[in-house]
N, C-alpha and C. Protein backbone atom coordinates (compact mmCIF):
# COMPACT_ATOMS: atom_id res chain seq x y z
N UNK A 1 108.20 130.39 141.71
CA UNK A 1 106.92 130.45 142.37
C UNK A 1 105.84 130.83 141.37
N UNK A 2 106.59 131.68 140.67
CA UNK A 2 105.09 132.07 139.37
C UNK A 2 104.65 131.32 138.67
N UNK A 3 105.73 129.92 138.47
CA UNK A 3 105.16 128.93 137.65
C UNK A 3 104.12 127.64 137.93
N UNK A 4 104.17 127.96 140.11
CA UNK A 4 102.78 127.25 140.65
C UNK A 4 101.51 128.27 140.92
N UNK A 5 101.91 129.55 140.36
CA UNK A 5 100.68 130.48 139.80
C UNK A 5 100.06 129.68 138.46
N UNK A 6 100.99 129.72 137.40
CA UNK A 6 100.26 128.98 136.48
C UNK A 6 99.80 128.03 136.18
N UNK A 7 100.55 127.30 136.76
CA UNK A 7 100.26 125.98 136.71
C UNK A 7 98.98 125.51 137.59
N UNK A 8 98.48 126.55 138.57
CA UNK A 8 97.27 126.44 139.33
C UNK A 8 96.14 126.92 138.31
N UNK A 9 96.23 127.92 137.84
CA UNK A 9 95.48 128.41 136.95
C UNK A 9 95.10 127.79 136.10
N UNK A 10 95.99 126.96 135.15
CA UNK A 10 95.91 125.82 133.88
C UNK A 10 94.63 124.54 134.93
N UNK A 11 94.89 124.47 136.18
CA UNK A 11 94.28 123.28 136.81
C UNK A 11 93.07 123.94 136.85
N UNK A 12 93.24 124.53 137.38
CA UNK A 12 91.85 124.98 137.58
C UNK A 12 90.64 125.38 136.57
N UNK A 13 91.39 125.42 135.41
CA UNK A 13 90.57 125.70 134.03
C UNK A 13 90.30 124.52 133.40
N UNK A 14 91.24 123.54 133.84
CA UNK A 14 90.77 122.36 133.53
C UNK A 14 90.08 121.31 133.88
N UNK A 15 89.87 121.60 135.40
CA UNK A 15 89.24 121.31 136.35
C UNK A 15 87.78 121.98 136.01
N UNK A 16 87.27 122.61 136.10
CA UNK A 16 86.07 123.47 135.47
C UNK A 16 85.70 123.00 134.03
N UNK A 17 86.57 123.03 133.05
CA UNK A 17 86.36 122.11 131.90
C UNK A 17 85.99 120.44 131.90
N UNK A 18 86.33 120.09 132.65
CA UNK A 18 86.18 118.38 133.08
C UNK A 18 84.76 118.45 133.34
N UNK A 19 84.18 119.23 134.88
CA UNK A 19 83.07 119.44 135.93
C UNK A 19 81.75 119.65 135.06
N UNK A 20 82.56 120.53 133.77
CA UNK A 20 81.42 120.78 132.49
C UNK A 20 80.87 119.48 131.81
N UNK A 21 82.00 118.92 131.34
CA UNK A 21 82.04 118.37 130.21
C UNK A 21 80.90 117.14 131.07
N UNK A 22 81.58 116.68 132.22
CA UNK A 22 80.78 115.26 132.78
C UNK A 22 79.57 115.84 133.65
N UNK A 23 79.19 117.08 133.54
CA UNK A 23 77.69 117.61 134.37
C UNK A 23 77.67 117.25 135.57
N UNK A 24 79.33 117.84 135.99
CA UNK A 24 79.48 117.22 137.44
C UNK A 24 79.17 119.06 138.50
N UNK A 25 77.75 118.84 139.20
CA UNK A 25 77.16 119.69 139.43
C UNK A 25 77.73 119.77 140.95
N UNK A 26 77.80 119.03 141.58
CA UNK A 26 77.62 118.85 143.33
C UNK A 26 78.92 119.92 144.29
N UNK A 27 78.97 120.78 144.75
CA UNK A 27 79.31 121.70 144.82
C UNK A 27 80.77 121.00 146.21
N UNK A 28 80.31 120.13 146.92
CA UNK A 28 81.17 119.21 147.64
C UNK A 28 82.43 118.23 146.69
N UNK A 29 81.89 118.01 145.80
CA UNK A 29 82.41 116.82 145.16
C UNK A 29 84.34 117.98 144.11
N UNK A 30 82.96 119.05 144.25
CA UNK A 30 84.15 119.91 142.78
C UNK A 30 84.80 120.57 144.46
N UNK A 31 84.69 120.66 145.37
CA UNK A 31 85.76 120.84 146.41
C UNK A 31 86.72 120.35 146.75
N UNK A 32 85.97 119.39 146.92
CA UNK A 32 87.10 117.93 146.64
C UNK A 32 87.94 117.50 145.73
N UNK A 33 87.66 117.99 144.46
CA UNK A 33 88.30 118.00 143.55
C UNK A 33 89.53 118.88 143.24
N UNK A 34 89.11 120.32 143.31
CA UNK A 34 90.17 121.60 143.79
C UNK A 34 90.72 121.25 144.60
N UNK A 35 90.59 120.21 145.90
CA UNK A 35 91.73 120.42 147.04
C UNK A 35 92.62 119.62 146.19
N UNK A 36 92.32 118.16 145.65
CA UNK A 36 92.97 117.44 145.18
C UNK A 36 93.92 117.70 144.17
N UNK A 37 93.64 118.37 143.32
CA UNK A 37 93.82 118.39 141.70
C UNK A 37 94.74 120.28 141.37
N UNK A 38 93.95 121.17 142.46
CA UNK A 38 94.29 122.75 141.84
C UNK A 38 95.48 122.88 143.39
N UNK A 39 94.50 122.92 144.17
CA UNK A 39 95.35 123.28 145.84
C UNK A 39 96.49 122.33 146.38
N UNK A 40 96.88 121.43 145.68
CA UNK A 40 98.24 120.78 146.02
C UNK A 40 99.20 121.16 145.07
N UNK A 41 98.49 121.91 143.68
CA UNK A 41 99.77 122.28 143.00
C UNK A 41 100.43 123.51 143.89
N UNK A 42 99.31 124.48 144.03
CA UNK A 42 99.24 125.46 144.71
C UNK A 42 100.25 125.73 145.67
N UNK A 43 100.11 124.79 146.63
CA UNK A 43 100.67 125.02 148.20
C UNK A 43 102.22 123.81 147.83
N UNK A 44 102.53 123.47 146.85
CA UNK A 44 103.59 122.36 146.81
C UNK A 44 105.26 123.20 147.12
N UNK A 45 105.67 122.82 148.23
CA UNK A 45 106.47 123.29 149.02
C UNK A 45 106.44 124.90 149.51
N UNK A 46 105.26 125.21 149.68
CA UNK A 46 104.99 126.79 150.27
C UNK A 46 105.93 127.21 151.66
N UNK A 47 106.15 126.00 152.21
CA UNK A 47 106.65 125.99 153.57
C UNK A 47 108.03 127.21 153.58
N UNK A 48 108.82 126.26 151.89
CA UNK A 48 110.19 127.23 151.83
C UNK A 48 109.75 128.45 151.26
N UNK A 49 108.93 129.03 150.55
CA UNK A 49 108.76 130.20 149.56
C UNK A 49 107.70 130.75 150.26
N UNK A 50 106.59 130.41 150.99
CA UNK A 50 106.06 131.55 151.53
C UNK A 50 106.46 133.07 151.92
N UNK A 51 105.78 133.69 151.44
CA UNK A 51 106.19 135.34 151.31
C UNK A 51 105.01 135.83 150.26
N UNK A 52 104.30 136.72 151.05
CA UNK A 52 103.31 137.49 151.52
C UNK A 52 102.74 137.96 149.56
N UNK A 53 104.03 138.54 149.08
CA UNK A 53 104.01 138.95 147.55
C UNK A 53 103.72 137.46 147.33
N UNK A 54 104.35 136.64 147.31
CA UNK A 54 104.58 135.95 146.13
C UNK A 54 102.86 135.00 146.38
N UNK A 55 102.17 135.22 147.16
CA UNK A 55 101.04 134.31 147.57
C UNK A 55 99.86 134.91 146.92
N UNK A 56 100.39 136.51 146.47
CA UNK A 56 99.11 136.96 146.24
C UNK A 56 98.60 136.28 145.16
N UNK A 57 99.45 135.89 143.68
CA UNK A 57 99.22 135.34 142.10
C UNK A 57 98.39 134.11 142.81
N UNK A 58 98.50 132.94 143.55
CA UNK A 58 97.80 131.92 143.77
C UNK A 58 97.06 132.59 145.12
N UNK A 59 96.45 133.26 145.65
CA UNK A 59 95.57 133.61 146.59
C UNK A 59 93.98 134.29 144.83
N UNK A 60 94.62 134.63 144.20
CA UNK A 60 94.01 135.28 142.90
C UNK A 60 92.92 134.01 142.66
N UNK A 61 93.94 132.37 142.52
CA UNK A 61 93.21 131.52 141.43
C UNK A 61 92.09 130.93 142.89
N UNK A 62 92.84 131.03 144.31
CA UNK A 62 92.02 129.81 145.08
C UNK A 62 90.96 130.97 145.68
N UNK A 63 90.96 132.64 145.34
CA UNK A 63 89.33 132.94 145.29
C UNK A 63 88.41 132.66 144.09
N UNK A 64 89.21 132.98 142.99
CA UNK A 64 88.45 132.73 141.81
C UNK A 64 87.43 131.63 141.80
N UNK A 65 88.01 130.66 142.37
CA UNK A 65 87.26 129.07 142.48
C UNK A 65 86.21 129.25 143.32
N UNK A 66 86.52 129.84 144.03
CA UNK A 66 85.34 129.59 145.46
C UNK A 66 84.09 131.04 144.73
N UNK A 67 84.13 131.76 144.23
CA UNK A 67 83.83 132.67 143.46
C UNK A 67 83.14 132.46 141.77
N UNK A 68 83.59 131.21 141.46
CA UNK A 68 82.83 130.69 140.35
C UNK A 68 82.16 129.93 140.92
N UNK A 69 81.95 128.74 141.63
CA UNK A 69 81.28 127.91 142.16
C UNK A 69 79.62 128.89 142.29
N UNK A 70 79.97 130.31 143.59
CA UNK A 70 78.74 130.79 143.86
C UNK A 70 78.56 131.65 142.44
N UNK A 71 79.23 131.58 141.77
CA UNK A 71 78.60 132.42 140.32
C UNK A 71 78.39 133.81 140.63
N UNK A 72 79.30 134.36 141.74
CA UNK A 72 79.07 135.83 141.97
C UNK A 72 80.19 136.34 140.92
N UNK A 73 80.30 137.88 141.30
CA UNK A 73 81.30 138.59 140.41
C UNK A 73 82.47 138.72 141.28
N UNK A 74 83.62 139.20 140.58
CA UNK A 74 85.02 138.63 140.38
C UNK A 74 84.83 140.12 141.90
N UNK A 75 84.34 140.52 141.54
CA UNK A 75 84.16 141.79 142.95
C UNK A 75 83.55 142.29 144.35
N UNK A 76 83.47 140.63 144.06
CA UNK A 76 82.27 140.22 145.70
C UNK A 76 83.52 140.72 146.78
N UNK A 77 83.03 140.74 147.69
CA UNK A 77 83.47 140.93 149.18
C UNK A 77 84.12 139.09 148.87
N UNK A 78 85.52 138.74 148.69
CA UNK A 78 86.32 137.61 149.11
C UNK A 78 85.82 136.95 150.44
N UNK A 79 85.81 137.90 151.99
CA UNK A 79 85.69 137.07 153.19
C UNK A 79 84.30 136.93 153.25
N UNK A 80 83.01 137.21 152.26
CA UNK A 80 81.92 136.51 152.29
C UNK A 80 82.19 135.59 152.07
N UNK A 81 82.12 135.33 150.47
CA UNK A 81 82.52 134.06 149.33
C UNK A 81 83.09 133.03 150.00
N UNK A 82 84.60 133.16 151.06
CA UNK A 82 85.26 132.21 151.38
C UNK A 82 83.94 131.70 152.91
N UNK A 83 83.58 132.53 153.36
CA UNK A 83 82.94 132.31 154.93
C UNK A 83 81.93 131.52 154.25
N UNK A 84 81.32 131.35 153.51
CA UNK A 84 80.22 130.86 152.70
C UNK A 84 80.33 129.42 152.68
N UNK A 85 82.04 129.16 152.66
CA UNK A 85 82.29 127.93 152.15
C UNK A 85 83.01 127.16 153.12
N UNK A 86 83.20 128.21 154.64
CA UNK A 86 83.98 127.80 155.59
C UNK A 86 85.40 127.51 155.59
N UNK A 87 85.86 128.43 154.57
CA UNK A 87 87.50 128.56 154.67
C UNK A 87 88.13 130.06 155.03
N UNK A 88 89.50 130.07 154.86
CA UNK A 88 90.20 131.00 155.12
C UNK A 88 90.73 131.35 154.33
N UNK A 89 90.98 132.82 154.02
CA UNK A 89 92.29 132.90 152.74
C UNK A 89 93.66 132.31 152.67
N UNK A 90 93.59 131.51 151.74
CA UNK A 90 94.84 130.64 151.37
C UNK A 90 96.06 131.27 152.01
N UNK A 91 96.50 132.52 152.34
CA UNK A 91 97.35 133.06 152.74
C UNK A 91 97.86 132.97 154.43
N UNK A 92 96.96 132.53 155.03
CA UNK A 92 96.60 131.99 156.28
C UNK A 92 97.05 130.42 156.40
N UNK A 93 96.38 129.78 155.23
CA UNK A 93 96.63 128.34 155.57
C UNK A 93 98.69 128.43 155.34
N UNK A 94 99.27 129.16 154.48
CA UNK A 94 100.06 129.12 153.86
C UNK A 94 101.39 129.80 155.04
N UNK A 95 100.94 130.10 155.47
CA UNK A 95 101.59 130.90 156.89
C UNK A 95 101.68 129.82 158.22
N UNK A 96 100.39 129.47 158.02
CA UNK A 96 100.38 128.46 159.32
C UNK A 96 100.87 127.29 158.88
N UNK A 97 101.09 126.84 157.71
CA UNK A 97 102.24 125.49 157.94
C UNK A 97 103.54 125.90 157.93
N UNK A 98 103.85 126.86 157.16
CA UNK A 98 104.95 127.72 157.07
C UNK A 98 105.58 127.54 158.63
N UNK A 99 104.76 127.91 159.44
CA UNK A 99 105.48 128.18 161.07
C UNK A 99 105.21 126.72 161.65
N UNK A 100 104.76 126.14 161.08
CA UNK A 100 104.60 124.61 161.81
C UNK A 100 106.23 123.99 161.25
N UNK A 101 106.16 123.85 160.18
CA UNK A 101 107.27 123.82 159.61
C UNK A 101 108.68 124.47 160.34
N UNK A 102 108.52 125.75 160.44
CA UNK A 102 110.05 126.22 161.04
C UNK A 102 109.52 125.60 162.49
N UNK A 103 108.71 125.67 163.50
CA UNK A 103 108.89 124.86 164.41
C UNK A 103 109.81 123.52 164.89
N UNK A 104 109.37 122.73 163.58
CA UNK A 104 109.79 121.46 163.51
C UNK A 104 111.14 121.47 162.84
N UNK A 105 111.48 122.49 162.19
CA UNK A 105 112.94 122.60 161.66
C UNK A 105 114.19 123.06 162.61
N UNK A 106 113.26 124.14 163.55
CA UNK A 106 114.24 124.94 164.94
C UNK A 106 114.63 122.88 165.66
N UNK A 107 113.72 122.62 166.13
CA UNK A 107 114.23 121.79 166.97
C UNK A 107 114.59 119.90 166.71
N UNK A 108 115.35 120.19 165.25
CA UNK A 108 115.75 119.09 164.72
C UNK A 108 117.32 118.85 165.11
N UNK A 109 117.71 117.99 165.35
CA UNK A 109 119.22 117.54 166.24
C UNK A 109 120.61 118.63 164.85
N UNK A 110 121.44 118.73 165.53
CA UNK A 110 122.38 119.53 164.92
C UNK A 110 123.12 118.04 163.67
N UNK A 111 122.90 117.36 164.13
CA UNK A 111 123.88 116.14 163.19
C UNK A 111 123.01 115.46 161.80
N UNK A 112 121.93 115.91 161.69
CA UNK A 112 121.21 115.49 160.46
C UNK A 112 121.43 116.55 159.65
N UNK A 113 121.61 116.28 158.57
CA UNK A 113 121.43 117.45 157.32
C UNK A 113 120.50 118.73 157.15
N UNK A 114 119.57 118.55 157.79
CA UNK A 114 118.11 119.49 158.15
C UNK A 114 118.35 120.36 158.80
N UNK A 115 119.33 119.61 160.12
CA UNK A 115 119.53 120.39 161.32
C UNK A 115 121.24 121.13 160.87
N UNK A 116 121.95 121.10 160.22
CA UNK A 116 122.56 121.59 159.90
C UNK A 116 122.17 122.83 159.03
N UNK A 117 121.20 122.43 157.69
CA UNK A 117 120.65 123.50 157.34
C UNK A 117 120.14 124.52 158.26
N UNK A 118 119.52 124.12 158.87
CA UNK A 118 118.94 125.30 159.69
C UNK A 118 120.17 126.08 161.07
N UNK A 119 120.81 125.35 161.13
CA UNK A 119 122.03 126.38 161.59
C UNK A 119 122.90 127.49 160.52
N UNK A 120 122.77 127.00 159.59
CA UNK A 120 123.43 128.42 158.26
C UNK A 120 122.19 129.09 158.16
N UNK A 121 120.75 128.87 158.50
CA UNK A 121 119.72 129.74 158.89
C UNK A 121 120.11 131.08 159.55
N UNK A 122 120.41 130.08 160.95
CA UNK A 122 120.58 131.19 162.17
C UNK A 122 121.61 132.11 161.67
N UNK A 123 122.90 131.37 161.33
CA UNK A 123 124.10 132.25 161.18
C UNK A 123 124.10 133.59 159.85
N UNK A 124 122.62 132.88 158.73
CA UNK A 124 122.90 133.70 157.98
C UNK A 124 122.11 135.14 158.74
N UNK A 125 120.99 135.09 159.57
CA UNK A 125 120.41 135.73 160.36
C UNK A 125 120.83 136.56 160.91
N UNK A 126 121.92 136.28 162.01
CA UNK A 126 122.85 136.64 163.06
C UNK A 126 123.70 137.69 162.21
N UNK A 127 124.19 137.08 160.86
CA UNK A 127 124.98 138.53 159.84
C UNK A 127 124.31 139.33 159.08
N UNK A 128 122.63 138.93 159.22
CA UNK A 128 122.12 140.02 157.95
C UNK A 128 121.77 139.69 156.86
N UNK A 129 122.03 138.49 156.37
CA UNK A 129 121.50 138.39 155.48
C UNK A 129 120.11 138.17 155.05
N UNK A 130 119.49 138.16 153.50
CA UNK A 130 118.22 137.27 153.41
C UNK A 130 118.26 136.05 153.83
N UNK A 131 117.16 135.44 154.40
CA UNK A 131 117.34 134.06 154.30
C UNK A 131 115.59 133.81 154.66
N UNK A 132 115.05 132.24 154.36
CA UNK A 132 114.10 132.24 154.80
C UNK A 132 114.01 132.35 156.19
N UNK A 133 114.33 132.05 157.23
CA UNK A 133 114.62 132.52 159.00
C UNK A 133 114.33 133.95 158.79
N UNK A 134 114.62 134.73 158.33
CA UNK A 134 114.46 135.84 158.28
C UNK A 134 112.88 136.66 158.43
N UNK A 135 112.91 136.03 156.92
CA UNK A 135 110.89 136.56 156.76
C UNK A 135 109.77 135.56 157.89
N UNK A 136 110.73 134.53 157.97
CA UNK A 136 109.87 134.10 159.07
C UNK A 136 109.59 134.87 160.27
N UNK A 137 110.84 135.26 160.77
CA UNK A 137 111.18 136.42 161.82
C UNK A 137 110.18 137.25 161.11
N UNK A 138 110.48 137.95 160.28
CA UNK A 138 109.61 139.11 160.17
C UNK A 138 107.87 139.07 160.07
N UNK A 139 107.85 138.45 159.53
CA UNK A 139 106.04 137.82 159.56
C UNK A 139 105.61 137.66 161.01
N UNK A 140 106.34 137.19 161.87
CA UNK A 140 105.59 136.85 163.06
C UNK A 140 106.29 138.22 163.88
N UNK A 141 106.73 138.93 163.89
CA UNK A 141 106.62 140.58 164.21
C UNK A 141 105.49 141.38 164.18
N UNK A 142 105.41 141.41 162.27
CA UNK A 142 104.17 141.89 162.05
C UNK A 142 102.97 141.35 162.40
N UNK A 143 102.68 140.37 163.07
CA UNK A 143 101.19 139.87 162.73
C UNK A 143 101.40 139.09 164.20
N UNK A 144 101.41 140.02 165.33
CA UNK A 144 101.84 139.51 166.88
C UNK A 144 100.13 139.93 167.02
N UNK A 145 99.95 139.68 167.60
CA UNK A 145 98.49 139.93 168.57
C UNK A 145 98.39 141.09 168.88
């Protein structure tokens, strides 16, 4: 996971280096660009690795961005900066496919490979072990209404 920390980071510096180089000013266009180019390295299979630690290293690069754009300091209030721009902290988006995902994984037929995986889910569950089922369980404990 640390290596779609860096590898977001490298994009995003290069992404900013490009935006320079071609006097690409338009504050929509370099959004568009980050979703494309920084935020798919970012989120590329988050579904299985989501976990709360490991989101913070890329929650770091996708304020930074929204945070250079307005040219404030690295110490602004984040839920301005992001409200500014009409998003959410990445950690949110990253959660909510996360559970869209186990949704669609709970109720996949037992005879496909998927649906088998996700029965050594349950069972690893049922004995205790880690497993992703697990933190899923636990995330939606903590963060009930």
């Amino acid at each position: 996971m640390e290596h779609l920390a860096t590898a977001s980071r490298h994009s995003f510096f290069a992404l900013n280096r490009c935006c320079a180089e071609l006097h690409i000013m338009d504050i929509k266009l370099r959004c568009d660009l980050f979703n494309t180019l920084v935020h798919s390295i970012a989120s590329y299979a988050y579904e299985v690795w989501v976990d709360s630690k490991k989101i913070k290293a890329i929650e770091i690069v996708y304020r930074g961005f929204f945070k250079f754009l307005l040219g404030v300091r690295k110490t602004t209030n984040t839920s301005i900066v992001l409200a500014k721009f009409g998003k959410f902290p990445f950690e949110h988006f990253a959660w909510g496919q996360a559970l869209l995902y186990y949704n669609c994984v709970s109720m996949v037929t037992k005879d496909c490979i998927l649906g088998k995986a996700w029965e050594a889910q349950i069972v690893m569950l049922v004995v205790g072990k880690k497993c992703w089922a697990r933190s899923m369980k636990k995330w939606l404990f903590q963060n009930q209404p």
